[in-house]
N, C-alpha and C. Protein backbone atom coordinates (compact mmCIF):
# COMPACT_ATOMS: atom_id res chain seq x y z
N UNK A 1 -5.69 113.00 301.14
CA UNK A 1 -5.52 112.07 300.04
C UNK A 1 -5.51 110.64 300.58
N UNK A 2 -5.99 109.70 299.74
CA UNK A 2 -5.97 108.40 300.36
C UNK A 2 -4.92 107.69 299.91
N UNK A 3 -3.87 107.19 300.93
CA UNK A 3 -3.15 106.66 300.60
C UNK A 3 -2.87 105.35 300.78
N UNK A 4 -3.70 104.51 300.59
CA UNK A 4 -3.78 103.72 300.75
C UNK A 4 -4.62 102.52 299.48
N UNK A 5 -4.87 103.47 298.43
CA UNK A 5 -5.40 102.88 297.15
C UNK A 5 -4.89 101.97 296.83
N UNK A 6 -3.40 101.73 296.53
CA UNK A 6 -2.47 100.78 295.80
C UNK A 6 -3.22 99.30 296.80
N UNK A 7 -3.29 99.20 298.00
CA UNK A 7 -3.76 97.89 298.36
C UNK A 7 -4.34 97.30 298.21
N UNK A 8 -4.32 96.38 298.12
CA UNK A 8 -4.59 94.84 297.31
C UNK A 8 -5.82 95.35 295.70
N UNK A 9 -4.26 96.22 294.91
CA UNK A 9 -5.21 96.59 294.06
C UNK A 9 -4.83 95.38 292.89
N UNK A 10 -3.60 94.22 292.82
CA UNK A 10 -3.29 93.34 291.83
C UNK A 10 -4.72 92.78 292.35
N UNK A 11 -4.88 92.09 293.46
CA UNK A 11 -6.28 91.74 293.03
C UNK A 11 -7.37 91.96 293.19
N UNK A 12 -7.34 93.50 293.23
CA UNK A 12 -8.91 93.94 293.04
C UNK A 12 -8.66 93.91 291.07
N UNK A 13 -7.96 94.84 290.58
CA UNK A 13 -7.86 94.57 289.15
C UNK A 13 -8.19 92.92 288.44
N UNK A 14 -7.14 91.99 288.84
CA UNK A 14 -7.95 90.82 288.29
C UNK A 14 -8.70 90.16 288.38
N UNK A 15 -9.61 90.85 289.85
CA UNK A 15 -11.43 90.25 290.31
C UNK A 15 -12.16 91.32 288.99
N UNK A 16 -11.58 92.63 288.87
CA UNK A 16 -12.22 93.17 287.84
C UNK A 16 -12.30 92.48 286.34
N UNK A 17 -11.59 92.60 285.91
CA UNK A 17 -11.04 91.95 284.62
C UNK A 17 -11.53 90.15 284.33
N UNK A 18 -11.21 89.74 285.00
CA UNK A 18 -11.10 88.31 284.82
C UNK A 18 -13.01 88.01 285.14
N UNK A 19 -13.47 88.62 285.94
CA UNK A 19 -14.92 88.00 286.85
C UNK A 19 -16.10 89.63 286.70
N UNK A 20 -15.64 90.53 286.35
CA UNK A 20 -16.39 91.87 286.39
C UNK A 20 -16.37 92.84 287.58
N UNK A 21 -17.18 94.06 287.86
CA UNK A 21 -17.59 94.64 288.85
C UNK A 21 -18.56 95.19 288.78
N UNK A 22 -19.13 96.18 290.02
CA UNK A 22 -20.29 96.70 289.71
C UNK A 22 -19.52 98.70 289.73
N UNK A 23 -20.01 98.72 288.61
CA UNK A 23 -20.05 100.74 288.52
C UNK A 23 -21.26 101.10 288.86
N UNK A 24 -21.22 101.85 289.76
CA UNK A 24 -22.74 102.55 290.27
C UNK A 24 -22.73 103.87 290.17
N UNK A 25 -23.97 104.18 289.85
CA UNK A 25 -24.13 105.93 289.81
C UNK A 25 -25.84 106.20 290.51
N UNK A 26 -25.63 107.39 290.45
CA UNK A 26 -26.92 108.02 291.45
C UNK A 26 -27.01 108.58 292.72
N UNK A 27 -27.68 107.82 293.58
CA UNK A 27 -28.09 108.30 295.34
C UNK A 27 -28.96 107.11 295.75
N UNK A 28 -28.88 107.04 296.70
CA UNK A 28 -29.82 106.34 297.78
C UNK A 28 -31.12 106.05 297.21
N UNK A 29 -32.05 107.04 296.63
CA UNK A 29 -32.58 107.01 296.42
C UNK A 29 -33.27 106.61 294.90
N UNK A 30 -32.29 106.90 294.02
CA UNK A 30 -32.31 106.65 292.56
C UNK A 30 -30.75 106.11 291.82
N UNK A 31 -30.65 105.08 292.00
CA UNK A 31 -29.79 104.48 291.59
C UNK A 31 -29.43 103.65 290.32
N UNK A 32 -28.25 103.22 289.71
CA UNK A 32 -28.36 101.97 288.59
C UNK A 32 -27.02 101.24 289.02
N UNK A 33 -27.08 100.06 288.74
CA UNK A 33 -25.46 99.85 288.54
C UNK A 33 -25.50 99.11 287.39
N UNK A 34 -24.30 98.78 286.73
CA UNK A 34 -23.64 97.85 285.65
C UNK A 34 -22.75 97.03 285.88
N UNK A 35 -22.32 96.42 284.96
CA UNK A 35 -20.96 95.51 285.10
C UNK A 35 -20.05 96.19 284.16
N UNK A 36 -18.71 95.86 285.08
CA UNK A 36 -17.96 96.49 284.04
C UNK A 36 -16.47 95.22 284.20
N UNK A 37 -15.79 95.34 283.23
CA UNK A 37 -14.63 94.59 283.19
C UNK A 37 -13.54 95.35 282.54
N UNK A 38 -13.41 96.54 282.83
CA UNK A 38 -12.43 97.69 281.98
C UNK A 38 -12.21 98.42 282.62
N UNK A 39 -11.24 99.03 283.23
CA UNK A 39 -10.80 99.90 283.96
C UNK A 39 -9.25 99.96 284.50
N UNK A 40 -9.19 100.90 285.19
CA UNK A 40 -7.94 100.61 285.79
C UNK A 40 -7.69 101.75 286.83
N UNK A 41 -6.26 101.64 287.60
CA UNK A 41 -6.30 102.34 288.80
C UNK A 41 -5.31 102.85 288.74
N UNK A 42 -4.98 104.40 289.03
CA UNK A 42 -3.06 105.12 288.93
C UNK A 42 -3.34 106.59 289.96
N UNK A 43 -2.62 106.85 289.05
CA UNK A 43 -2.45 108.05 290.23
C UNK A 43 -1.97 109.00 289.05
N UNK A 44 -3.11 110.29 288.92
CA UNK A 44 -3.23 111.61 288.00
C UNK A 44 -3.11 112.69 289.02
N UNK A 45 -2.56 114.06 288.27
CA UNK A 45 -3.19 114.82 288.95
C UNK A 45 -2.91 115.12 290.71
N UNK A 46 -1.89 114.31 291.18
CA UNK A 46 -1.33 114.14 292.71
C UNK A 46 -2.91 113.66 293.15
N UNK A 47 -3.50 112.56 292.55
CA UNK A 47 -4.42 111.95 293.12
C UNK A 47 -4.72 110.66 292.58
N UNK A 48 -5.47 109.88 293.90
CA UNK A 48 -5.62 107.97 293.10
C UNK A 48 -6.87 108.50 292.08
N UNK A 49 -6.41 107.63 291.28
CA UNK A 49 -7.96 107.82 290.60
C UNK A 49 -8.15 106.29 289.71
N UNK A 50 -9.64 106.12 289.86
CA UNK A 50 -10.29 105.00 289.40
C UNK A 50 -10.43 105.27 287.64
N UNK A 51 -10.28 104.91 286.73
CA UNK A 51 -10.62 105.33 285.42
C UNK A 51 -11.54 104.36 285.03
N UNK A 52 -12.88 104.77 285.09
CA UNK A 52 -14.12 103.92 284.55
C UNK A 52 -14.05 103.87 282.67
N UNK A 53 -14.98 103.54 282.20
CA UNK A 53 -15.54 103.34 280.64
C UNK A 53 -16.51 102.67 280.52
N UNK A 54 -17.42 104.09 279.96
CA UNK A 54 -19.11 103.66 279.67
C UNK A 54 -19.68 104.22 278.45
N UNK A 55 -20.22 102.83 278.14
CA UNK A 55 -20.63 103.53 276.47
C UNK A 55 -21.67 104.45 277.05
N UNK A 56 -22.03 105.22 275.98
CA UNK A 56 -22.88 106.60 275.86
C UNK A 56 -24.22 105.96 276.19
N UNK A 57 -24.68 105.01 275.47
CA UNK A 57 -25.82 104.34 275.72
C UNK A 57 -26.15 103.39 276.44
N UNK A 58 -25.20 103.79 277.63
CA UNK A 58 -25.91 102.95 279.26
C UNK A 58 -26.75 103.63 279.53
N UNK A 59 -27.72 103.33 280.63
CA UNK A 59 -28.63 104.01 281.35
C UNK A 59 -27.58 104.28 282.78
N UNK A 60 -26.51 103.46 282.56
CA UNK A 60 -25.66 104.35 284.81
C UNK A 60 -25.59 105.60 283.69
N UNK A 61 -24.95 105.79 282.36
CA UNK A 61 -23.88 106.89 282.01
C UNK A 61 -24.86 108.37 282.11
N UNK A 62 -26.45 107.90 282.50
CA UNK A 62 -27.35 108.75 282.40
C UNK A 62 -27.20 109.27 284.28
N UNK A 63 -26.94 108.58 284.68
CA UNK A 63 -26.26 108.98 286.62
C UNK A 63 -25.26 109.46 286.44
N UNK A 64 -24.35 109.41 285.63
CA UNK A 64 -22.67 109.44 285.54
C UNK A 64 -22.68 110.53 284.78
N UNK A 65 -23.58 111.32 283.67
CA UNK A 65 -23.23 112.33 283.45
C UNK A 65 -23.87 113.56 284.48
N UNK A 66 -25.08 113.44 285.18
CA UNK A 66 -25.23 114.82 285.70
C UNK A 66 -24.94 114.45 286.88
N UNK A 67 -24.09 113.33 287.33
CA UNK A 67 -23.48 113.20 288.68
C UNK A 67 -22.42 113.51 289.10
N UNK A 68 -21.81 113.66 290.18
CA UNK A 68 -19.98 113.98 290.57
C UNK A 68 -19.41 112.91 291.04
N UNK A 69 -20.18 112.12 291.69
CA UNK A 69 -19.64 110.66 291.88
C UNK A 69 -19.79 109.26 291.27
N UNK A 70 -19.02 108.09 291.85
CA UNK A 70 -19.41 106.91 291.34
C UNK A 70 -18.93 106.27 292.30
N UNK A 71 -19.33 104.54 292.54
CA UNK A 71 -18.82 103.51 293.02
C UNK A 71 -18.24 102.63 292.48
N UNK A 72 -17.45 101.79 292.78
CA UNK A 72 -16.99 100.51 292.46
C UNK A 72 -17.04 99.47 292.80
N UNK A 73 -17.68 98.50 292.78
CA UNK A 73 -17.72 96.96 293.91
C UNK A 73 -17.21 96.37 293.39
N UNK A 74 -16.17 95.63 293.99
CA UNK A 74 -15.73 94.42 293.00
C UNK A 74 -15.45 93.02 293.98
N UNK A 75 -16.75 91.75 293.28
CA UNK A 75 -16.71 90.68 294.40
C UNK A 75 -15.46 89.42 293.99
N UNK A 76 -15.44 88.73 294.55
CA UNK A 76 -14.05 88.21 294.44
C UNK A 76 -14.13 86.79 294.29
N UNK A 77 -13.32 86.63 293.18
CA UNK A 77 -13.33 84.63 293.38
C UNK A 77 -14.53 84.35 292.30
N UNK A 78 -15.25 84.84 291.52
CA UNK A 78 -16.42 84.60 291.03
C UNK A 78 -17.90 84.55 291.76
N UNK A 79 -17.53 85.05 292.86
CA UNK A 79 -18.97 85.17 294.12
C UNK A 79 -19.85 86.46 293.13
N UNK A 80 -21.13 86.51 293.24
CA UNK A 80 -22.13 87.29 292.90
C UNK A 80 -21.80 87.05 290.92
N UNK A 81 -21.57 86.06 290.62
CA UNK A 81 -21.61 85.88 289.52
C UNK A 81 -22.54 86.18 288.24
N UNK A 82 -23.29 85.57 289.07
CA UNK A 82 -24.88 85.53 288.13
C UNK A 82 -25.41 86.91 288.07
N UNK A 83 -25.42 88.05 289.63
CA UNK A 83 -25.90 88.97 289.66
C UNK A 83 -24.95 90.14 288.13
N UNK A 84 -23.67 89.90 288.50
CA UNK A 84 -23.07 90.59 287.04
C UNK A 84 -23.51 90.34 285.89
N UNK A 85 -23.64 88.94 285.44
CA UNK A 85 -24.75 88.93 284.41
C UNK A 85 -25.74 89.33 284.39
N UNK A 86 -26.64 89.55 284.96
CA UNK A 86 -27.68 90.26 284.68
C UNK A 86 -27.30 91.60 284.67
N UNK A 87 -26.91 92.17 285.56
CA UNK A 87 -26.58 94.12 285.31
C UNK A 87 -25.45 94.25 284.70
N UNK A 88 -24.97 93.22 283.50
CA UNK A 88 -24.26 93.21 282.32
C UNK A 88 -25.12 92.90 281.16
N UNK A 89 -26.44 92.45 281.12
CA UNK A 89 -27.02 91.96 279.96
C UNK A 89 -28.36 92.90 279.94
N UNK A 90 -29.14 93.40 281.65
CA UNK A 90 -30.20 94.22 281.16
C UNK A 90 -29.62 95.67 281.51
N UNK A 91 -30.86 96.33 280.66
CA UNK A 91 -30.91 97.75 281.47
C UNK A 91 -32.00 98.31 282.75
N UNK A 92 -31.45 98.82 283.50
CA UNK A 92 -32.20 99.63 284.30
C UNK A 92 -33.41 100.43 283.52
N UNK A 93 -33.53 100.65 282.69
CA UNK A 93 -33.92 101.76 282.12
C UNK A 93 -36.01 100.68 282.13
N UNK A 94 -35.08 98.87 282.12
CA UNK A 94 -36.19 98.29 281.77
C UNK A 94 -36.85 97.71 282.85
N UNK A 95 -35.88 96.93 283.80
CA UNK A 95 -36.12 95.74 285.24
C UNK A 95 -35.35 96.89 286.28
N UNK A 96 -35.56 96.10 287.38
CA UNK A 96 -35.05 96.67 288.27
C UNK A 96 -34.25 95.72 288.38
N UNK A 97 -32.77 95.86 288.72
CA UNK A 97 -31.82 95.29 288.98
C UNK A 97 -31.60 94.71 290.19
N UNK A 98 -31.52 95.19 291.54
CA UNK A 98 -31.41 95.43 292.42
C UNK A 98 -32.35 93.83 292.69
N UNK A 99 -33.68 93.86 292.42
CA UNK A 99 -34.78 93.01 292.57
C UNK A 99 -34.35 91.61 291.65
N UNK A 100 -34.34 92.02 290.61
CA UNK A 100 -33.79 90.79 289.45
C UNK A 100 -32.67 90.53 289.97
N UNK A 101 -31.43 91.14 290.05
CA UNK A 101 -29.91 90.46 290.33
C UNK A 101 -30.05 90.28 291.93
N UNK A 102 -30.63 90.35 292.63
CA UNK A 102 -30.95 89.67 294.25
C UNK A 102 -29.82 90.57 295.01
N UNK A 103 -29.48 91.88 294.63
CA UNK A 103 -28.21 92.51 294.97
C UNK A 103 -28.95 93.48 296.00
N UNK A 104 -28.34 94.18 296.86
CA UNK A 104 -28.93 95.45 297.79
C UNK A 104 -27.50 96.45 297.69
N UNK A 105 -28.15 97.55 297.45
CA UNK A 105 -27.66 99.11 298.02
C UNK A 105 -27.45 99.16 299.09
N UNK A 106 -26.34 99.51 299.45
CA UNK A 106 -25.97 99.94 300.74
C UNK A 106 -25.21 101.28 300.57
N UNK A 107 -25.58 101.86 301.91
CA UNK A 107 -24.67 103.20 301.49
C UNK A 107 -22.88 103.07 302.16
N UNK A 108 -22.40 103.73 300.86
CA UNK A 108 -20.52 103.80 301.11
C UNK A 108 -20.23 104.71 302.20
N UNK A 109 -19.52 104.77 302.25
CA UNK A 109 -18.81 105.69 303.25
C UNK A 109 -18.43 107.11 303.24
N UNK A 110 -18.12 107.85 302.06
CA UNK A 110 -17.97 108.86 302.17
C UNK A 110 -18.91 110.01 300.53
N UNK A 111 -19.35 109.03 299.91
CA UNK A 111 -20.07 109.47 298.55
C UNK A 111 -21.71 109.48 298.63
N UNK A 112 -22.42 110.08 298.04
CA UNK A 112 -24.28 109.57 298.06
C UNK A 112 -24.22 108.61 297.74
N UNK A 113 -23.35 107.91 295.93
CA UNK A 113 -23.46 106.67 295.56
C UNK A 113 -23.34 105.68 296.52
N UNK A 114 -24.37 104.80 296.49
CA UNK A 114 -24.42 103.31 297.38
C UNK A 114 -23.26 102.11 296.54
N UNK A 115 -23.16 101.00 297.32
CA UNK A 115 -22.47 99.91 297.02
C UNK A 115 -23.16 98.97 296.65
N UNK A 116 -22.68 97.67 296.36
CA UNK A 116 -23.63 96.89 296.19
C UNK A 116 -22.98 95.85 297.85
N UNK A 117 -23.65 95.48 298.17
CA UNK A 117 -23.08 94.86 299.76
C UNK A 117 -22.97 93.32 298.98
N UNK A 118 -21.90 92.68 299.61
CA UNK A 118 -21.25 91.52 299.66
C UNK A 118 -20.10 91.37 298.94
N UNK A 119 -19.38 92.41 298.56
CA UNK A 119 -18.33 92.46 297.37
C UNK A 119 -17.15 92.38 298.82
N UNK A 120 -16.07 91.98 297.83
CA UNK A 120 -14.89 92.26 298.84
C UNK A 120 -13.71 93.49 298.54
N UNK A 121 -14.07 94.33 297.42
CA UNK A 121 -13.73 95.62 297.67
C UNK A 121 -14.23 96.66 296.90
N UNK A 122 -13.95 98.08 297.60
CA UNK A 122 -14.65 98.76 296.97
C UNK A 122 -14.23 99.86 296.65
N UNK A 123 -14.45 100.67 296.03
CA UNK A 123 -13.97 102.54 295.54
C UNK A 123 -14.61 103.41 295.69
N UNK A 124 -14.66 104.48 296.23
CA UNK A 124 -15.59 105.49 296.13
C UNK A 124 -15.11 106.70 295.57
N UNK A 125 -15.71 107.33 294.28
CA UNK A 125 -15.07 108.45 293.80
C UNK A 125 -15.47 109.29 293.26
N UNK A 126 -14.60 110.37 293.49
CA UNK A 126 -15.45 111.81 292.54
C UNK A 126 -15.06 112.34 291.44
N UNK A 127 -15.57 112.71 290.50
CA UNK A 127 -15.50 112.66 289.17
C UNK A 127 -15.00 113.79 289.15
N UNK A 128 -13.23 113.53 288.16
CA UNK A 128 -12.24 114.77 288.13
C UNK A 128 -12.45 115.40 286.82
N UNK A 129 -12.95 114.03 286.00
CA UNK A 129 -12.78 114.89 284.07
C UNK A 129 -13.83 113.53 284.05
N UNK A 130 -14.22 114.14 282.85
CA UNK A 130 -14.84 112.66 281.97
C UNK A 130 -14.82 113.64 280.48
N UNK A 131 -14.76 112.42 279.08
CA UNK A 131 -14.42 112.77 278.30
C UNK A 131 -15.12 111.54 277.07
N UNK A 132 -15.35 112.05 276.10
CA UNK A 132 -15.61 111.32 274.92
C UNK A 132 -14.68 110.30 274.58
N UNK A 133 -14.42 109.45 273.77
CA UNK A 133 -13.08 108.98 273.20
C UNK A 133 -13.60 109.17 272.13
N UNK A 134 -12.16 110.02 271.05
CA UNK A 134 -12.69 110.29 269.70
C UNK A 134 -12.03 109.72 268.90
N UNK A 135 -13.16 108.43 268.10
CA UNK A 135 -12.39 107.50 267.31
C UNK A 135 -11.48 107.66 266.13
N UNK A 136 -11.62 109.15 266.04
CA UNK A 136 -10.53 109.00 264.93
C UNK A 136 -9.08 109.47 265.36
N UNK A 137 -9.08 109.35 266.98
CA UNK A 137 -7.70 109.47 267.61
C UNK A 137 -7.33 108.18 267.86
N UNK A 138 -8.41 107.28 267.58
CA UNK A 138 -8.10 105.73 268.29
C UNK A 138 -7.34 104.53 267.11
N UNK A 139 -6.44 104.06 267.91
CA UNK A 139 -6.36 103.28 267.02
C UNK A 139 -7.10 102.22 266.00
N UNK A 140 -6.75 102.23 264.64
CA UNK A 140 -7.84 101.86 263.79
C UNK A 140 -8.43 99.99 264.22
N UNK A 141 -7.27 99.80 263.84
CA UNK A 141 -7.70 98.20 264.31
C UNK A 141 -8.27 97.79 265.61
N UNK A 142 -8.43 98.43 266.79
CA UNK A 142 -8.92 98.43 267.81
C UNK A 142 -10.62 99.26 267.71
N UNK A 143 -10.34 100.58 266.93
CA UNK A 143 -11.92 100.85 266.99
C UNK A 143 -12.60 100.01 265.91
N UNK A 144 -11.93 99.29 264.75
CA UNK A 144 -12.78 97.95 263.79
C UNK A 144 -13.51 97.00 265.05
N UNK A 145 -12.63 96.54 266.16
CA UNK A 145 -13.11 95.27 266.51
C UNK A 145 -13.89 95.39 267.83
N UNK A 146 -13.68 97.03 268.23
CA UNK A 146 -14.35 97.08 269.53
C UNK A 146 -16.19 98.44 269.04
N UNK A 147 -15.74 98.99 268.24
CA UNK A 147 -16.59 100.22 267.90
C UNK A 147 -16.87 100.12 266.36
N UNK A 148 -16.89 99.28 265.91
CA UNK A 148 -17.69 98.96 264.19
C UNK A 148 -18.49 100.12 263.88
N UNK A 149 -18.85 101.02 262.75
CA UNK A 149 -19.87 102.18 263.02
C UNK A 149 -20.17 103.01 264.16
N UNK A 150 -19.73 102.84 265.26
CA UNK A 150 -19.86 103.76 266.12
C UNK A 150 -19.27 105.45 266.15
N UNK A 151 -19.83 106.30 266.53
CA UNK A 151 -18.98 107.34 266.28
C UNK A 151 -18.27 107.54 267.47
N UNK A 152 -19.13 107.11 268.78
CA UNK A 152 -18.24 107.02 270.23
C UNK A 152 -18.14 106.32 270.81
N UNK A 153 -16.77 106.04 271.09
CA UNK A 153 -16.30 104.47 271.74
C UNK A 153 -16.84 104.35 273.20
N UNK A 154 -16.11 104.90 274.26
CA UNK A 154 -16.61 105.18 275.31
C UNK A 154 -17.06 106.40 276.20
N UNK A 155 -17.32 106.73 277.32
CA UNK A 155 -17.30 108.06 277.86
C UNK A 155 -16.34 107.26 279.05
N UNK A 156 -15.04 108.27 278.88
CA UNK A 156 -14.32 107.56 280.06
C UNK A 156 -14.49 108.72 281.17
N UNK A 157 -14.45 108.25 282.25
CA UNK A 157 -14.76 109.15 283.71
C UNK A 157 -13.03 108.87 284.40
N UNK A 158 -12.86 109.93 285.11
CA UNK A 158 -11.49 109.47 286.17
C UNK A 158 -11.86 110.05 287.08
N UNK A 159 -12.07 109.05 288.30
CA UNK A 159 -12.75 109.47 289.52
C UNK A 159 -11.48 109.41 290.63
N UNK A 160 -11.61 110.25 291.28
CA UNK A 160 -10.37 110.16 292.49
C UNK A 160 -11.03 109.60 293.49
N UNK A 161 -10.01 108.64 294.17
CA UNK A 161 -10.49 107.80 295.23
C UNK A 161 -10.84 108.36 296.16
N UNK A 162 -11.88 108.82 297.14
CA UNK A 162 -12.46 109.17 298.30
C UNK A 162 -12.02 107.97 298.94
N UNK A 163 -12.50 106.71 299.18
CA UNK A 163 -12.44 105.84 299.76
C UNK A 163 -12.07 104.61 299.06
N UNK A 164 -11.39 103.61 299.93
CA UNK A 164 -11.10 102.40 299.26
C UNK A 164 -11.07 101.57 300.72
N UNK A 165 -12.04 100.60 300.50
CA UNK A 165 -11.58 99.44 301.38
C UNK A 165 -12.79 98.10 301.33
């Protein structure tokens, strides 16, 4: 078990939150990443685990469902700024990211999923559950302002930390 997750996770969380990260899914070879600014980090299950959230209609959630793993990059201070905007605004499905956001794959340490290199921290994890969120368990005023007509809010994943550093 890695015990060592909790470190410097106040500010890996508010490089997440406040500036974004990258969620990656795939292999070496066939990859996507996104931006994400939602998540969080605990401990389930007598294990760390990363808790991602991806709408249904990403193109990663198309890596993320017939995959077991995922990554996390998260760069710090507002560095790789611009590149989050873009693999927050297009899809893979259309550009290549990688080429457009000026970002490179690198491979992690203990997962197929690659990183994105220059971040200052990272997660590597394997997918324990993932699950629908079903809006009519959700609170109402929260699925009005986040899920308008939608029937599914997110697909949340909880990945246990393989690696962190």
């Amino acid at each position: 078990m890695n015990n060592n997750f909790t470190r410097d996770v106040e500010n890996a969380l508010d490089n997440l939150h406040i500036n974004g990260a990258f969620l990656t899914g795939g292999d070496l070879k066939s990859a996507n990443t996104m931006t994400i600014s939602w998540g969080s980090i605990g401990f389930m299950w007598r294990k760390p685990v990363f808790m991602a959230l991806v709408r249904e209609s990403r193109y990663t959630n198309e890596f993320l469902k017939s995959g077991e793993k995922f990554t996390v990059s998260i760069p710090y201070e507002g560095e790789l700024k611009e590149a989050l905007k873009i693999c927050g605004s297009k899809s893979g499905r259309d550009v290549n990211k990688e080429e457009l956001a000026n970002i490179k794959f690198i491979p992690s340490k203990s997962v197929d999923t690659p990183v994105i290199e220059g971040c200052n921290r990272y997660y590597e994890c394997k997918i324990l559950y993932k699950n629908e969120m079903d809006l009519d368990n959700f609170d109402k005023d929260l699925a009005e302002q986040f899920y308008k007509g939608e029937k599914i809010g997110h697909i949340l994943y909880f990945g246990e930390i393989i690696e962190e550093y």
